[in-house]
C-alpha atoms as a PDB file:
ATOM      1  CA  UNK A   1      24.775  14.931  -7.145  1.00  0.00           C
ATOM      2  CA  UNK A   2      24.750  18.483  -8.239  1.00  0.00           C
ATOM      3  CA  UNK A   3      24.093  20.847  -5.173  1.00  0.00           C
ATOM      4  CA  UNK A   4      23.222  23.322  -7.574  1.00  0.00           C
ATOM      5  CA  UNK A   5      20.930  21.027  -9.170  1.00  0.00           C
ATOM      6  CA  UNK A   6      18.069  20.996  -6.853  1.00  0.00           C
ATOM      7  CA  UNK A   7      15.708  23.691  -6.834  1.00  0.00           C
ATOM      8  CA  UNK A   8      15.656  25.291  -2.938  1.00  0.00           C
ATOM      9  CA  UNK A   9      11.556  26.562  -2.698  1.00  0.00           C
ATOM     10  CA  UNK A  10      12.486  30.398  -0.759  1.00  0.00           C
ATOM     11  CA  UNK A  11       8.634  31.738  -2.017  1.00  0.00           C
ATOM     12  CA  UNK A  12       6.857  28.599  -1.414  1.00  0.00           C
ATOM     13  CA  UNK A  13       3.226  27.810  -3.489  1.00  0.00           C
ATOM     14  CA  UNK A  14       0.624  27.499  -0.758  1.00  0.00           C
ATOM     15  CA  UNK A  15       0.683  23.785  -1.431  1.00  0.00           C
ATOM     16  CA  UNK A  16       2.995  21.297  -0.338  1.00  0.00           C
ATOM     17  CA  UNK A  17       3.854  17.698  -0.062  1.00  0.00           C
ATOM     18  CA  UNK A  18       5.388  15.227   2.719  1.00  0.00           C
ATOM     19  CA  UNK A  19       6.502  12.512   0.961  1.00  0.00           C
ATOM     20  CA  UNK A  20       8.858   9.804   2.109  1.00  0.00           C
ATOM     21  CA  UNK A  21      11.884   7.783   0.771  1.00  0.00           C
ATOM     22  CA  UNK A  22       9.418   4.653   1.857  1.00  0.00           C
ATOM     23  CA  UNK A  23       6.333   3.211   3.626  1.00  0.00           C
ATOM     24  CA  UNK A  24       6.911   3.484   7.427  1.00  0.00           C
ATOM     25  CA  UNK A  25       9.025   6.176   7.688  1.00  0.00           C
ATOM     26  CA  UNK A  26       7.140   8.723  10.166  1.00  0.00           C
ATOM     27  CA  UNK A  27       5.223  10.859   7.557  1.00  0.00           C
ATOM     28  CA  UNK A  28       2.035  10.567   9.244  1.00  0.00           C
ATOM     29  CA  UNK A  29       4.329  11.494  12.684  1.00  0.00           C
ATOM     30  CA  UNK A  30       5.603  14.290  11.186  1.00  0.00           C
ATOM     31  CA  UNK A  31       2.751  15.540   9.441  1.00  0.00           C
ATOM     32  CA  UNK A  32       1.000  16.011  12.687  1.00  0.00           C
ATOM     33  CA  UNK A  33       3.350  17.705  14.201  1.00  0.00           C
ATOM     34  CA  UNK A  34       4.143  20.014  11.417  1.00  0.00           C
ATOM     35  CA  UNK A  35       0.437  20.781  11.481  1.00  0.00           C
ATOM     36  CA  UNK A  36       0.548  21.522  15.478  1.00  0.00           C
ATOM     37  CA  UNK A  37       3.276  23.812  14.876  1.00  0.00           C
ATOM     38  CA  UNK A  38       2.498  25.166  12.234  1.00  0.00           C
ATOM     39  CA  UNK A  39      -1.319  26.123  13.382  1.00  0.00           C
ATOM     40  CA  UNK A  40       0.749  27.402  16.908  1.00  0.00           C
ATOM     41  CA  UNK A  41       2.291  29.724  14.508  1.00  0.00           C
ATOM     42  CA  UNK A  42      -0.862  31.031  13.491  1.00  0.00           C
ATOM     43  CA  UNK A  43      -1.411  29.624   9.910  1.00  0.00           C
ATOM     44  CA  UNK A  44      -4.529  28.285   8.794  1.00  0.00           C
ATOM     45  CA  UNK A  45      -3.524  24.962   7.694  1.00  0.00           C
ATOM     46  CA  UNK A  46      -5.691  22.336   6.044  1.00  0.00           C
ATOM     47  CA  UNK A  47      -4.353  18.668   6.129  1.00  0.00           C
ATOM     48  CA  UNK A  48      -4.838  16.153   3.506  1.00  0.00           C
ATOM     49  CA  UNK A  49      -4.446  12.684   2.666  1.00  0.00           C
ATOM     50  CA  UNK A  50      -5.882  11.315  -0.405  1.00  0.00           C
ATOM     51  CA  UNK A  51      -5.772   7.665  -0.377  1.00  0.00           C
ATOM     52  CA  UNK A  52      -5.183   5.484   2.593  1.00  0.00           C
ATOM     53  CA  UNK A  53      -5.189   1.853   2.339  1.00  0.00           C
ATOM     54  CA  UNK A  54      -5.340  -0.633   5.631  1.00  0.00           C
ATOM     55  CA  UNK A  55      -7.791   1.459   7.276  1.00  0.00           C
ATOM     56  CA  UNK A  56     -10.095  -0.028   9.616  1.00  0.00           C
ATOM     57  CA  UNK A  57     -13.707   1.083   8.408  1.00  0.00           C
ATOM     58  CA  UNK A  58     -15.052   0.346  12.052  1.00  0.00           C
ATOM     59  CA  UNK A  59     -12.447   2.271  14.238  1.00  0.00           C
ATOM     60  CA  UNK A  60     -11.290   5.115  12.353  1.00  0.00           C
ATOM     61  CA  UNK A  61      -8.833   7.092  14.844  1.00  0.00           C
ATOM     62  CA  UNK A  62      -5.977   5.914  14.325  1.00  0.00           C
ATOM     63  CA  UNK A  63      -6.029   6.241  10.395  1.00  0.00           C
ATOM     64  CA  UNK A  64      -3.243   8.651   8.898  1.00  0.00           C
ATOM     65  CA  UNK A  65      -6.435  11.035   7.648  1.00  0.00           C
ATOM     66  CA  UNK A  66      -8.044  10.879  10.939  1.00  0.00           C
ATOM     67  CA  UNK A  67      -4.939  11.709  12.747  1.00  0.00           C
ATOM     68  CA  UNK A  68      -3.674  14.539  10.289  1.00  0.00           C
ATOM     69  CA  UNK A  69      -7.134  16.490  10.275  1.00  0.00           C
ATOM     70  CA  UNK A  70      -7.527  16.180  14.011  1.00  0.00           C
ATOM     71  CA  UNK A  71      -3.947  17.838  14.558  1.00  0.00           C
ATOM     72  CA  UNK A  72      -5.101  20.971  12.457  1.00  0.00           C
ATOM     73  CA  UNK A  73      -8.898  20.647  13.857  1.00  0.00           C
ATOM     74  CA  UNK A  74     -10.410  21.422  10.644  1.00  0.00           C
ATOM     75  CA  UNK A  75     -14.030  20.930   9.800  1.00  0.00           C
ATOM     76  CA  UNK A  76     -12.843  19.307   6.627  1.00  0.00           C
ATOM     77  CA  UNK A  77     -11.485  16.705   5.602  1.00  0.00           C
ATOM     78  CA  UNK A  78     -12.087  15.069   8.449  1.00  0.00           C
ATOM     79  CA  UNK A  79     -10.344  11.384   7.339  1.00  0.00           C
ATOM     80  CA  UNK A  80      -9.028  10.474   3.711  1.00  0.00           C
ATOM     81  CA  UNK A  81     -10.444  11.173   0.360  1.00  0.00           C
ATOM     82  CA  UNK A  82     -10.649   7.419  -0.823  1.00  0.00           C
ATOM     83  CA  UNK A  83     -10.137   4.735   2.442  1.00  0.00           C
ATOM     84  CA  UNK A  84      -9.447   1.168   1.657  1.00  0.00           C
ATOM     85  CA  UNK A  85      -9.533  -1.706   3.391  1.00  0.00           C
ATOM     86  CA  UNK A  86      -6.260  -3.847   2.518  1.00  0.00           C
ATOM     87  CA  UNK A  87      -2.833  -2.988   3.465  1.00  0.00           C
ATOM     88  CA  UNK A  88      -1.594  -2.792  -0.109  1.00  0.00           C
ATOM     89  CA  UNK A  89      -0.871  -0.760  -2.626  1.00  0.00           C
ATOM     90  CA  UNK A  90      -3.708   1.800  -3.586  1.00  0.00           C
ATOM     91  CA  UNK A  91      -4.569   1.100  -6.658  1.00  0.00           C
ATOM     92  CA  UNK A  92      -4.534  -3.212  -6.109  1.00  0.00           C
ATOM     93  CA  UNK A  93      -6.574  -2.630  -2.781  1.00  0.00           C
ATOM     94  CA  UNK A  94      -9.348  -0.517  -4.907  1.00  0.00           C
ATOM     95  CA  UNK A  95      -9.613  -3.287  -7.059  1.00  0.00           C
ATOM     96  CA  UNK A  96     -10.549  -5.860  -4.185  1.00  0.00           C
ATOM     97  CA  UNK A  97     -12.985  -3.217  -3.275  1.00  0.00           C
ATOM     98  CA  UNK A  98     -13.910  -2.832  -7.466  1.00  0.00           C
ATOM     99  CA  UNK A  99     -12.821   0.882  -7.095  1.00  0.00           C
ATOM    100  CA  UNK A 100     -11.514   2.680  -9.581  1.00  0.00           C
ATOM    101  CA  UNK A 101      -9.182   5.675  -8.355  1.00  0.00           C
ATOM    102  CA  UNK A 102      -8.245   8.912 -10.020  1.00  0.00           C
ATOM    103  CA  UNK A 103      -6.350  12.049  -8.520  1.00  0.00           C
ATOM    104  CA  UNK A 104      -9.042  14.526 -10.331  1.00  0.00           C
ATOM    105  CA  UNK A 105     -10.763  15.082  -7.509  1.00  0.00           C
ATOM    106  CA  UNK A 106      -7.884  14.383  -5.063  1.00  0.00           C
ATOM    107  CA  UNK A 107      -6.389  17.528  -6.855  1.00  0.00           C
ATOM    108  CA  UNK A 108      -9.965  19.476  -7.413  1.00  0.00           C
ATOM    109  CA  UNK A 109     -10.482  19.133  -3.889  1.00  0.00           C
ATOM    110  CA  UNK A 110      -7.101  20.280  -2.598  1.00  0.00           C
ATOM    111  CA  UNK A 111      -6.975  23.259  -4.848  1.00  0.00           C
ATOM    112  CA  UNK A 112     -10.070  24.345  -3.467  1.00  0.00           C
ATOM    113  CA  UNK A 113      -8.706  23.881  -0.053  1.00  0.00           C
ATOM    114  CA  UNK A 114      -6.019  26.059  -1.271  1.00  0.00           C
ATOM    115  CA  UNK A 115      -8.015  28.969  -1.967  1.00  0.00           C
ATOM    116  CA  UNK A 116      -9.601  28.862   1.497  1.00  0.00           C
ATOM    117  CA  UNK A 117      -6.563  28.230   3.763  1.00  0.00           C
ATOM    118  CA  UNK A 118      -2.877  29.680   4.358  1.00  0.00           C
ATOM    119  CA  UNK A 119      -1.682  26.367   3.569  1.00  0.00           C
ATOM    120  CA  UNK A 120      -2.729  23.085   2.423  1.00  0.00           C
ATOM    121  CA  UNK A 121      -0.330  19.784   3.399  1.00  0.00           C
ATOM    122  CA  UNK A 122      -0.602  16.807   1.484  1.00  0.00           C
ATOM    123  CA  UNK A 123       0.619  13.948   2.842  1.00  0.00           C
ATOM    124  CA  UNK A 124       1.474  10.927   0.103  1.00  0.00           C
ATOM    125  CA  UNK A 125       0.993   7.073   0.533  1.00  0.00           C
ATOM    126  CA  UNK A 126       4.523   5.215   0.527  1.00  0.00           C
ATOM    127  CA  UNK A 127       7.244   6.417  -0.812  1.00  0.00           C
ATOM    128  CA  UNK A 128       8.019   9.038  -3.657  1.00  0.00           C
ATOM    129  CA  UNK A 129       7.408   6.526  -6.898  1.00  0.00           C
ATOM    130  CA  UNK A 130       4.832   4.569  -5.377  1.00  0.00           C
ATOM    131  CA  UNK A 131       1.941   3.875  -6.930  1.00  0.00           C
ATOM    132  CA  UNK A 132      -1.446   5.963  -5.910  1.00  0.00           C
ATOM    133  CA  UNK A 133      -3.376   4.917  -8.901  1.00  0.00           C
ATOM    134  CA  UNK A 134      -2.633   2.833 -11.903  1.00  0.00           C
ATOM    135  CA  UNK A 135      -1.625   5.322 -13.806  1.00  0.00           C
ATOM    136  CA  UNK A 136       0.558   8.076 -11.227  1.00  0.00           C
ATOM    137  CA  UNK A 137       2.666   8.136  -8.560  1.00  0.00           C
ATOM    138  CA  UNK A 138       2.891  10.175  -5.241  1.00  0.00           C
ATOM    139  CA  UNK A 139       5.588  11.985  -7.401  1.00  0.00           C
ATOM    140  CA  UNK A 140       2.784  12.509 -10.762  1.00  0.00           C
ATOM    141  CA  UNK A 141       0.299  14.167  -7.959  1.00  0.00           C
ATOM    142  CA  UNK A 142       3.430  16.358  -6.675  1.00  0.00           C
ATOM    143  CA  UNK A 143       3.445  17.978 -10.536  1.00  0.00           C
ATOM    144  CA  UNK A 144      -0.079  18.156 -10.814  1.00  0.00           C
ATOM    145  CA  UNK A 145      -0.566  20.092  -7.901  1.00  0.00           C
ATOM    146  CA  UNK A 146       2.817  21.914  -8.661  1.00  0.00           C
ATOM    147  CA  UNK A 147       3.399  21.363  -4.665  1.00  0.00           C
ATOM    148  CA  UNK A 148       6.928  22.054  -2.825  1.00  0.00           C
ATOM    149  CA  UNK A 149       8.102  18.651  -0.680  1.00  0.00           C
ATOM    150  CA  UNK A 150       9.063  18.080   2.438  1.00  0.00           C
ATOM    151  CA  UNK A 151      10.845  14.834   2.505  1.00  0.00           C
ATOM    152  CA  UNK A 152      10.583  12.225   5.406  1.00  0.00           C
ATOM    153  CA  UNK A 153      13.461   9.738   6.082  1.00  0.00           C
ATOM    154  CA  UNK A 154      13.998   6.535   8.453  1.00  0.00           C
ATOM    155  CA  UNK A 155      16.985   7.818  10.594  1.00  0.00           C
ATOM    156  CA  UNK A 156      19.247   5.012  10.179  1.00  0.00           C
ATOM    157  CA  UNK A 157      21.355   3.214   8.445  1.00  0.00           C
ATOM    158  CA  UNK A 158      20.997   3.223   4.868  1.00  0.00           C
ATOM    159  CA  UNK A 159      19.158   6.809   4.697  1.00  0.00           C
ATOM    160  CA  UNK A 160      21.911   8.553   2.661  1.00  0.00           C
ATOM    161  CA  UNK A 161      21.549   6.359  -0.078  1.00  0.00           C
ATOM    162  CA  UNK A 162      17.802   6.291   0.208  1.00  0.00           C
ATOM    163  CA  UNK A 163      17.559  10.120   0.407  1.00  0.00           C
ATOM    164  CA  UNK A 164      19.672  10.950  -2.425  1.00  0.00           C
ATOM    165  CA  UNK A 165      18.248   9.002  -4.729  1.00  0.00           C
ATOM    166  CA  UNK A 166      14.523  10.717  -3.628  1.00  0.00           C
ATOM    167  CA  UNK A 167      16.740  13.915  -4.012  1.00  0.00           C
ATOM    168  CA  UNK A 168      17.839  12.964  -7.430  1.00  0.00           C
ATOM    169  CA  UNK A 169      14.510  12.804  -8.700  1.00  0.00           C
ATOM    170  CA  UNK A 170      13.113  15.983  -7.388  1.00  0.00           C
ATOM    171  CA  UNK A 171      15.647  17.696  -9.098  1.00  0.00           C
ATOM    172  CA  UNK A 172      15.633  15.857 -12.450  1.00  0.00           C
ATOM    173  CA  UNK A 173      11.289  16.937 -11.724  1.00  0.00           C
ATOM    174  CA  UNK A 174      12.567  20.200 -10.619  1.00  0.00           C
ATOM    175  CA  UNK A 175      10.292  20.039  -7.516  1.00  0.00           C
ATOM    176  CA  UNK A 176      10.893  22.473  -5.048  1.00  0.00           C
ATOM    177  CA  UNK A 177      12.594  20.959  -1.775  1.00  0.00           C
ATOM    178  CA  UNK A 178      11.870  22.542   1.757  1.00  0.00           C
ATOM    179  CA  UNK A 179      14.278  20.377   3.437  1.00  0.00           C
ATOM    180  CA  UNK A 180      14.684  16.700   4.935  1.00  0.00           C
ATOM    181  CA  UNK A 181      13.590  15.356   7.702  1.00  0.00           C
ATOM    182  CA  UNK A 182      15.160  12.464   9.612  1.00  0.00           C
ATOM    183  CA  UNK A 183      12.556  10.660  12.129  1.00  0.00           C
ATOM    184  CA  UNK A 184      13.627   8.278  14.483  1.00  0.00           C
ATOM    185  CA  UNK A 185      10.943   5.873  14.413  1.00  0.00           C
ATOM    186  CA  UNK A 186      11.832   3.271  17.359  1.00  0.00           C
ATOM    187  CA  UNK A 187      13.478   3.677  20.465  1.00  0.00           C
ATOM    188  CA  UNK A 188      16.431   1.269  19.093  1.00  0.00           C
ATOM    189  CA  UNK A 189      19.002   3.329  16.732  1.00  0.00           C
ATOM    190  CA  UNK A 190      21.754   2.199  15.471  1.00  0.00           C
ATOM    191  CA  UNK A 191      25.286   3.934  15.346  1.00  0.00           C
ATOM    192  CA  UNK A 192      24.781   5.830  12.168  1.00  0.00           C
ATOM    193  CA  UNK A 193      22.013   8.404  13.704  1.00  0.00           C
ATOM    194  CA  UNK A 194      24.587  10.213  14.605  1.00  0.00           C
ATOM    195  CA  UNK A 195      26.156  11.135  11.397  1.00  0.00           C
ATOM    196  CA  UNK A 196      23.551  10.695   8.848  1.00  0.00           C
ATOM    197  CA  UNK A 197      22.517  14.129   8.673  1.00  0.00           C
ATOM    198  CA  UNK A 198      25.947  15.558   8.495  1.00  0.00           C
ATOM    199  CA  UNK A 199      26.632  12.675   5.082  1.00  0.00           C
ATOM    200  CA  UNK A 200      23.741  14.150   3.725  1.00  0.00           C
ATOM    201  CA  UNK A 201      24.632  17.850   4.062  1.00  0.00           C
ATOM    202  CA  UNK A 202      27.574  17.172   2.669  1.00  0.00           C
ATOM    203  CA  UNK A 203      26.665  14.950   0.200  1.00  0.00           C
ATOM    204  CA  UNK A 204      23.400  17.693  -1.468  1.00  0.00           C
ATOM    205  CA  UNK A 205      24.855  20.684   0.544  1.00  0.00           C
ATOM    206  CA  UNK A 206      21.853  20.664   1.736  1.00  0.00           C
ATOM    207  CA  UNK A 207      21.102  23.348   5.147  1.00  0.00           C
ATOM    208  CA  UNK A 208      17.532  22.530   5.720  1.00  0.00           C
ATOM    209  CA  UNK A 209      17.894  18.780   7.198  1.00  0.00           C
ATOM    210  CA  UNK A 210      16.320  17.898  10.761  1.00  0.00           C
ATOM    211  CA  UNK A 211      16.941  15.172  13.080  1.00  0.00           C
ATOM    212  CA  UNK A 212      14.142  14.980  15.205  1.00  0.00           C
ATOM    213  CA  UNK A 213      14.344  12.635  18.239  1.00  0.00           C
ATOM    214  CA  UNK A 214      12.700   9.438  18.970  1.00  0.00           C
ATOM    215  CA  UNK A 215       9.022  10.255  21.147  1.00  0.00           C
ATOM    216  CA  UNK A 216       6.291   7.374  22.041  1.00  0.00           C
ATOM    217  CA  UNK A 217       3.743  10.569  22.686  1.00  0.00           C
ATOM    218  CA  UNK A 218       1.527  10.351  19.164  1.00  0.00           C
ATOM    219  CA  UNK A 219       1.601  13.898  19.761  1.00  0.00           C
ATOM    220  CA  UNK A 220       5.305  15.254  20.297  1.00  0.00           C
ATOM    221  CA  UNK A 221       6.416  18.536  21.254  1.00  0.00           C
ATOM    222  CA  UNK A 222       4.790  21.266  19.092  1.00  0.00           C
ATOM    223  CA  UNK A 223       8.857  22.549  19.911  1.00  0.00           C
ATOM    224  CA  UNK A 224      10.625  20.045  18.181  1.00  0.00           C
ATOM    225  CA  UNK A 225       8.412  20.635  15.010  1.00  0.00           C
ATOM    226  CA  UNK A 226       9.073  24.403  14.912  1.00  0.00           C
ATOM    227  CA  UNK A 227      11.875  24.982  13.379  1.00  0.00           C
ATOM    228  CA  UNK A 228      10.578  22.809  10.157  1.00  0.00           C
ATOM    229  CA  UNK A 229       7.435  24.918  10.205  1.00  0.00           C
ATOM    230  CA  UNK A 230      10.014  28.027   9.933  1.00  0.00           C
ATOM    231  CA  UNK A 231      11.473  26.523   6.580  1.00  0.00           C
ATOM    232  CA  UNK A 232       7.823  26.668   4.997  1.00  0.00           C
ATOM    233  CA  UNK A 233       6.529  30.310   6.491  1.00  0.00           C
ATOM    234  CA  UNK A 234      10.069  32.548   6.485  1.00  0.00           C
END
Protein backbone atom coordinates (compact mmCIF):
# COMPACT_ATOMS: atom_id res chain seq x y z
CA UNK A 1 0.00 0.00 0.00
CA UNK A 2 0.76 3.58 -0.64
CA UNK A 3 1.14 5.52 2.76
CA UNK A 4 0.64 8.48 0.85
CA UNK A 5 -2.36 7.08 -0.61
CA UNK A 6 -4.81 7.36 2.12
CA UNK A 7 -6.37 10.51 2.86
CA UNK A 8 -5.50 11.43 6.87
CA UNK A 9 -9.06 13.59 7.93
CA UNK A 10 -6.93 16.73 10.15
CA UNK A 11 -10.43 19.14 9.71
CA UNK A 12 -12.87 16.46 10.21
CA UNK A 13 -16.81 16.90 8.68
CA UNK A 14 -19.04 16.79 11.74
CA UNK A 15 -20.03 13.32 10.62
CA UNK A 16 -18.32 10.21 11.01
CA UNK A 17 -18.40 6.51 10.70
CA UNK A 18 -17.22 3.34 12.87
CA UNK A 19 -17.08 0.75 10.64
CA UNK A 20 -15.38 -2.59 11.05
CA UNK A 21 -13.18 -5.03 9.00
CA UNK A 22 -16.21 -7.61 10.08
CA UNK A 23 -19.31 -8.54 12.15
CA UNK A 24 -18.20 -9.02 15.80
CA UNK A 25 -15.45 -6.99 16.04
CA UNK A 26 -16.27 -4.49 19.09
CA UNK A 27 -17.89 -1.57 17.11
CA UNK A 28 -20.80 -1.36 19.24
CA UNK A 29 -17.92 -1.57 22.35
CA UNK A 30 -16.17 1.05 21.01
CA UNK A 31 -18.80 3.20 19.92
CA UNK A 32 -19.93 3.55 23.45
CA UNK A 33 -17.05 4.38 24.75
CA UNK A 34 -16.05 6.84 22.17
CA UNK A 35 -19.39 8.45 22.94
CA UNK A 36 -18.58 8.50 26.92
CA UNK A 37 -15.45 10.14 26.16
CA UNK A 38 -16.18 12.04 23.87
CA UNK A 39 -19.44 13.68 25.74
CA UNK A 40 -16.68 13.86 29.00
CA UNK A 41 -14.91 16.09 26.68
CA UNK A 42 -17.72 18.26 26.36
CA UNK A 43 -19.06 17.61 22.78
CA UNK A 44 -22.54 17.25 22.03
CA UNK A 45 -22.58 14.00 20.39
CA UNK A 46 -25.55 12.26 18.81
CA UNK A 47 -25.21 8.42 18.23
CA UNK A 48 -26.66 6.54 15.43
CA UNK A 49 -27.29 3.26 14.12
CA UNK A 50 -29.42 2.78 11.19
CA UNK A 51 -30.26 -0.75 10.75
CA UNK A 52 -29.88 -3.45 13.30
CA UNK A 53 -30.86 -6.89 12.61
CA UNK A 54 -31.23 -9.76 15.56
CA UNK A 55 -32.82 -7.43 17.82
CA UNK A 56 -35.11 -8.68 20.31
CA UNK A 57 -38.43 -6.56 19.86
CA UNK A 58 -39.45 -7.52 23.56
CA UNK A 59 -36.17 -6.65 25.50
CA UNK A 60 -34.57 -3.90 23.81
CA UNK A 61 -31.38 -2.99 26.09
CA UNK A 62 -29.02 -4.72 24.97
CA UNK A 63 -29.49 -3.77 21.17
CA UNK A 64 -26.39 -1.88 19.54
CA UNK A 65 -28.99 1.36 19.13
CA UNK A 66 -30.15 1.07 22.60
CA UNK A 67 -26.73 0.84 23.96
CA UNK A 68 -25.10 3.64 21.69
CA UNK A 69 -27.90 6.34 22.48
CA UNK A 70 -27.88 5.54 26.16
CA UNK A 71 -23.96 6.19 26.31
CA UNK A 72 -24.52 9.80 24.82
CA UNK A 73 -28.05 10.17 26.78
CA UNK A 74 -29.71 11.78 23.98
CA UNK A 75 -33.41 12.31 23.68
CA UNK A 76 -33.11 10.98 20.19
CA UNK A 77 -32.61 8.32 18.64
CA UNK A 78 -33.25 6.45 21.33
CA UNK A 79 -32.68 2.68 19.51
CA UNK A 80 -32.12 2.07 15.63
CA UNK A 81 -33.72 3.61 12.67
CA UNK A 82 -35.05 0.25 11.09
CA UNK A 83 -34.83 -2.97 13.87
CA UNK A 84 -35.20 -6.42 12.56
CA UNK A 85 -35.81 -9.43 13.92
CA UNK A 86 -33.34 -12.12 12.27
CA UNK A 87 -29.72 -12.27 12.74
CA UNK A 88 -28.94 -11.81 9.06
CA UNK A 89 -28.04 -9.63 6.73
CA UNK A 90 -30.21 -6.35 6.56
CA UNK A 91 -31.61 -6.33 3.61
CA UNK A 92 -32.63 -10.56 3.62
CA UNK A 93 -34.00 -10.04 7.28
CA UNK A 94 -36.38 -7.02 5.91
CA UNK A 95 -37.63 -9.27 3.51
CA UNK A 96 -38.83 -11.97 6.17
CA UNK A 97 -40.36 -9.00 7.78
CA UNK A 98 -41.68 -7.74 3.87
CA UNK A 99 -39.63 -4.50 4.51
CA UNK A 100 -38.23 -2.70 2.08
CA UNK A 101 -35.06 -0.58 3.26
CA UNK A 102 -33.54 2.56 1.87
CA UNK A 103 -30.72 4.88 3.41
CA UNK A 104 -32.88 8.18 2.38
CA UNK A 105 -34.02 8.68 5.49
CA UNK A 106 -31.14 6.93 7.33
CA UNK A 107 -29.12 9.87 5.71
CA UNK A 108 -32.11 12.68 5.99
CA UNK A 109 -32.24 11.92 9.48
CA UNK A 110 -28.54 12.00 10.33
CA UNK A 111 -27.93 15.19 8.47
CA UNK A 112 -30.44 16.74 10.46
CA UNK A 113 -28.82 15.43 13.52
CA UNK A 114 -25.83 17.07 12.15
CA UNK A 115 -27.08 20.45 12.15
CA UNK A 116 -28.18 20.17 15.79
CA UNK A 117 -25.15 18.48 17.44
CA UNK A 118 -21.16 18.90 17.59
CA UNK A 119 -20.98 15.56 16.22
CA UNK A 120 -22.98 12.85 14.87
CA UNK A 121 -21.42 8.96 15.03
CA UNK A 122 -22.70 6.48 12.84
CA UNK A 123 -22.10 3.23 13.62
CA UNK A 124 -22.41 0.57 10.43
CA UNK A 125 -23.82 -3.08 10.46
CA UNK A 126 -20.92 -5.70 9.65
CA UNK A 127 -18.18 -4.98 8.04
CA UNK A 128 -17.12 -2.20 5.45
CA UNK A 129 -18.77 -3.95 2.07
CA UNK A 130 -21.55 -5.45 3.74
CA UNK A 131 -24.70 -5.18 2.61
CA UNK A 132 -27.27 -2.53 4.42
CA UNK A 133 -29.77 -2.60 1.68
CA UNK A 134 -29.98 -4.30 -1.63
CA UNK A 135 -28.62 -1.85 -3.36
CA UNK A 136 -25.48 -0.14 -0.86
CA UNK A 137 -23.11 -1.01 1.42
CA UNK A 138 -21.94 0.36 4.88
CA UNK A 139 -19.16 1.79 2.54
CA UNK A 140 -22.14 3.50 -0.23
CA UNK A 141 -23.73 5.23 3.13
CA UNK A 142 -20.00 6.38 4.14
CA UNK A 143 -20.06 8.54 0.55
CA UNK A 144 -23.42 9.60 0.88
CA UNK A 145 -23.01 11.11 4.04
CA UNK A 146 -19.40 12.17 2.97
CA UNK A 147 -18.47 10.87 6.72
CA UNK A 148 -14.68 10.39 8.02
CA UNK A 149 -14.16 6.51 9.52
CA UNK A 150 -12.99 5.24 12.34
CA UNK A 151 -12.12 1.70 11.72
CA UNK A 152 -12.68 -1.20 14.29
CA UNK A 153 -10.48 -4.38 14.17
CA UNK A 154 -10.49 -7.95 16.02
CA UNK A 155 -7.03 -7.77 17.78
CA UNK A 156 -5.64 -10.94 16.66
CA UNK A 157 -4.32 -12.89 14.40
CA UNK A 158 -5.11 -12.22 10.96
CA UNK A 159 -5.97 -8.32 11.53
CA UNK A 160 -3.14 -6.99 9.29
CA UNK A 161 -4.41 -8.57 6.41
CA UNK A 162 -7.97 -7.78 7.29
CA UNK A 163 -7.19 -4.09 7.99
CA UNK A 164 -5.31 -3.35 4.97
CA UNK A 165 -7.48 -4.51 2.71
CA UNK A 166 -10.46 -2.15 4.61
CA UNK A 167 -7.55 0.45 4.26
CA UNK A 168 -7.19 -0.18 0.62
CA UNK A 169 -10.58 0.66 -0.10
CA UNK A 170 -10.92 3.83 1.80
CA UNK A 171 -8.27 5.14 -0.08
CA UNK A 172 -9.19 3.91 -3.58
CA UNK A 173 -12.97 5.87 -2.03
CA UNK A 174 -10.76 8.51 -0.76
CA UNK A 175 -12.58 8.41 2.63
CA UNK A 176 -11.06 10.20 5.25
CA UNK A 177 -9.41 7.83 7.99
CA UNK A 178 -9.24 8.96 11.76
CA UNK A 179 -7.28 6.04 12.74
CA UNK A 180 -7.65 2.18 13.70
CA UNK A 181 -8.69 0.72 16.42
CA UNK A 182 -7.69 -2.73 17.68
CA UNK A 183 -10.33 -4.24 20.35
CA UNK A 184 -9.62 -7.15 22.19
CA UNK A 185 -12.83 -8.80 22.27
CA UNK A 186 -12.27 -11.98 24.69
CA UNK A 187 -10.19 -12.47 27.51
CA UNK A 188 -8.17 -15.27 25.39
CA UNK A 189 -5.47 -13.53 22.91
CA UNK A 190 -3.30 -15.07 21.09
CA UNK A 191 0.52 -14.23 20.60
CA UNK A 192 0.12 -11.79 17.80
CA UNK A 193 -1.66 -8.91 20.07
CA UNK A 194 1.38 -7.93 20.75
CA UNK A 195 2.71 -6.91 17.46
CA UNK A 196 -0.22 -6.31 15.34
CA UNK A 197 -0.34 -2.74 15.76
CA UNK A 198 3.29 -2.16 15.19
CA UNK A 199 2.76 -4.55 11.39
CA UNK A 200 0.20 -2.23 10.72
CA UNK A 201 2.06 1.05 11.35
CA UNK A 202 4.52 -0.08 9.42
CA UNK A 203 2.76 -1.60 6.88
CA UNK A 204 0.13 2.07 6.12
CA UNK A 205 2.56 4.27 8.21
CA UNK A 206 -0.17 4.78 9.87
CA UNK A 207 0.25 6.99 13.66
CA UNK A 208 -3.31 6.96 14.71
CA UNK A 209 -3.75 3.05 15.64
CA UNK A 210 -5.03 2.01 19.28
CA UNK A 211 -4.84 -1.11 21.11
CA UNK A 212 -7.30 -0.97 23.63
CA UNK A 213 -7.32 -3.74 26.28
CA UNK A 214 -9.63 -6.53 26.88
CA UNK A 215 -12.66 -5.22 29.71
CA UNK A 216 -15.91 -7.47 30.69
CA UNK A 217 -17.44 -3.90 32.12
CA UNK A 218 -20.07 -3.02 29.01
CA UNK A 219 -19.00 0.26 30.02
CA UNK A 220 -15.03 0.59 30.10
CA UNK A 221 -13.00 3.32 31.25
CA UNK A 222 -14.12 6.67 29.73
CA UNK A 223 -9.79 6.80 30.02
CA UNK A 224 -8.97 4.25 27.74
CA UNK A 225 -11.34 5.85 25.07
CA UNK A 226 -9.74 9.32 25.32
CA UNK A 227 -7.11 9.45 23.43
CA UNK A 228 -9.33 8.19 20.22
CA UNK A 229 -11.78 10.95 21.04
CA UNK A 230 -8.54 13.35 20.73
CA UNK A 231 -7.96 12.10 17.03
CA UNK A 232 -11.62 13.36 16.09
CA UNK A 233 -11.72 16.92 18.21
CA UNK A 234 -7.76 18.22 17.89
Amino acid sequence: MNPASIPISRQPNNIFFVAGTDTGVGKTYVGCGLARALTHLGRRLAAVKPVESGCDLENPACEDGVRLASATGQKYPREAFNRLKAPLAPPVAADREGLLLSSDGWCKNIRQLSQTHELVMVEGAGGLLSPLTWQETNLDLVLKLRAQVLVVAPNRLGVVNQALLVLRVLAQEHVPLIGIVLCSTTASQDDSVVDNAGLLKHFSNLEHIYSLPYSKDIQPSISHFEPIGRWIVT
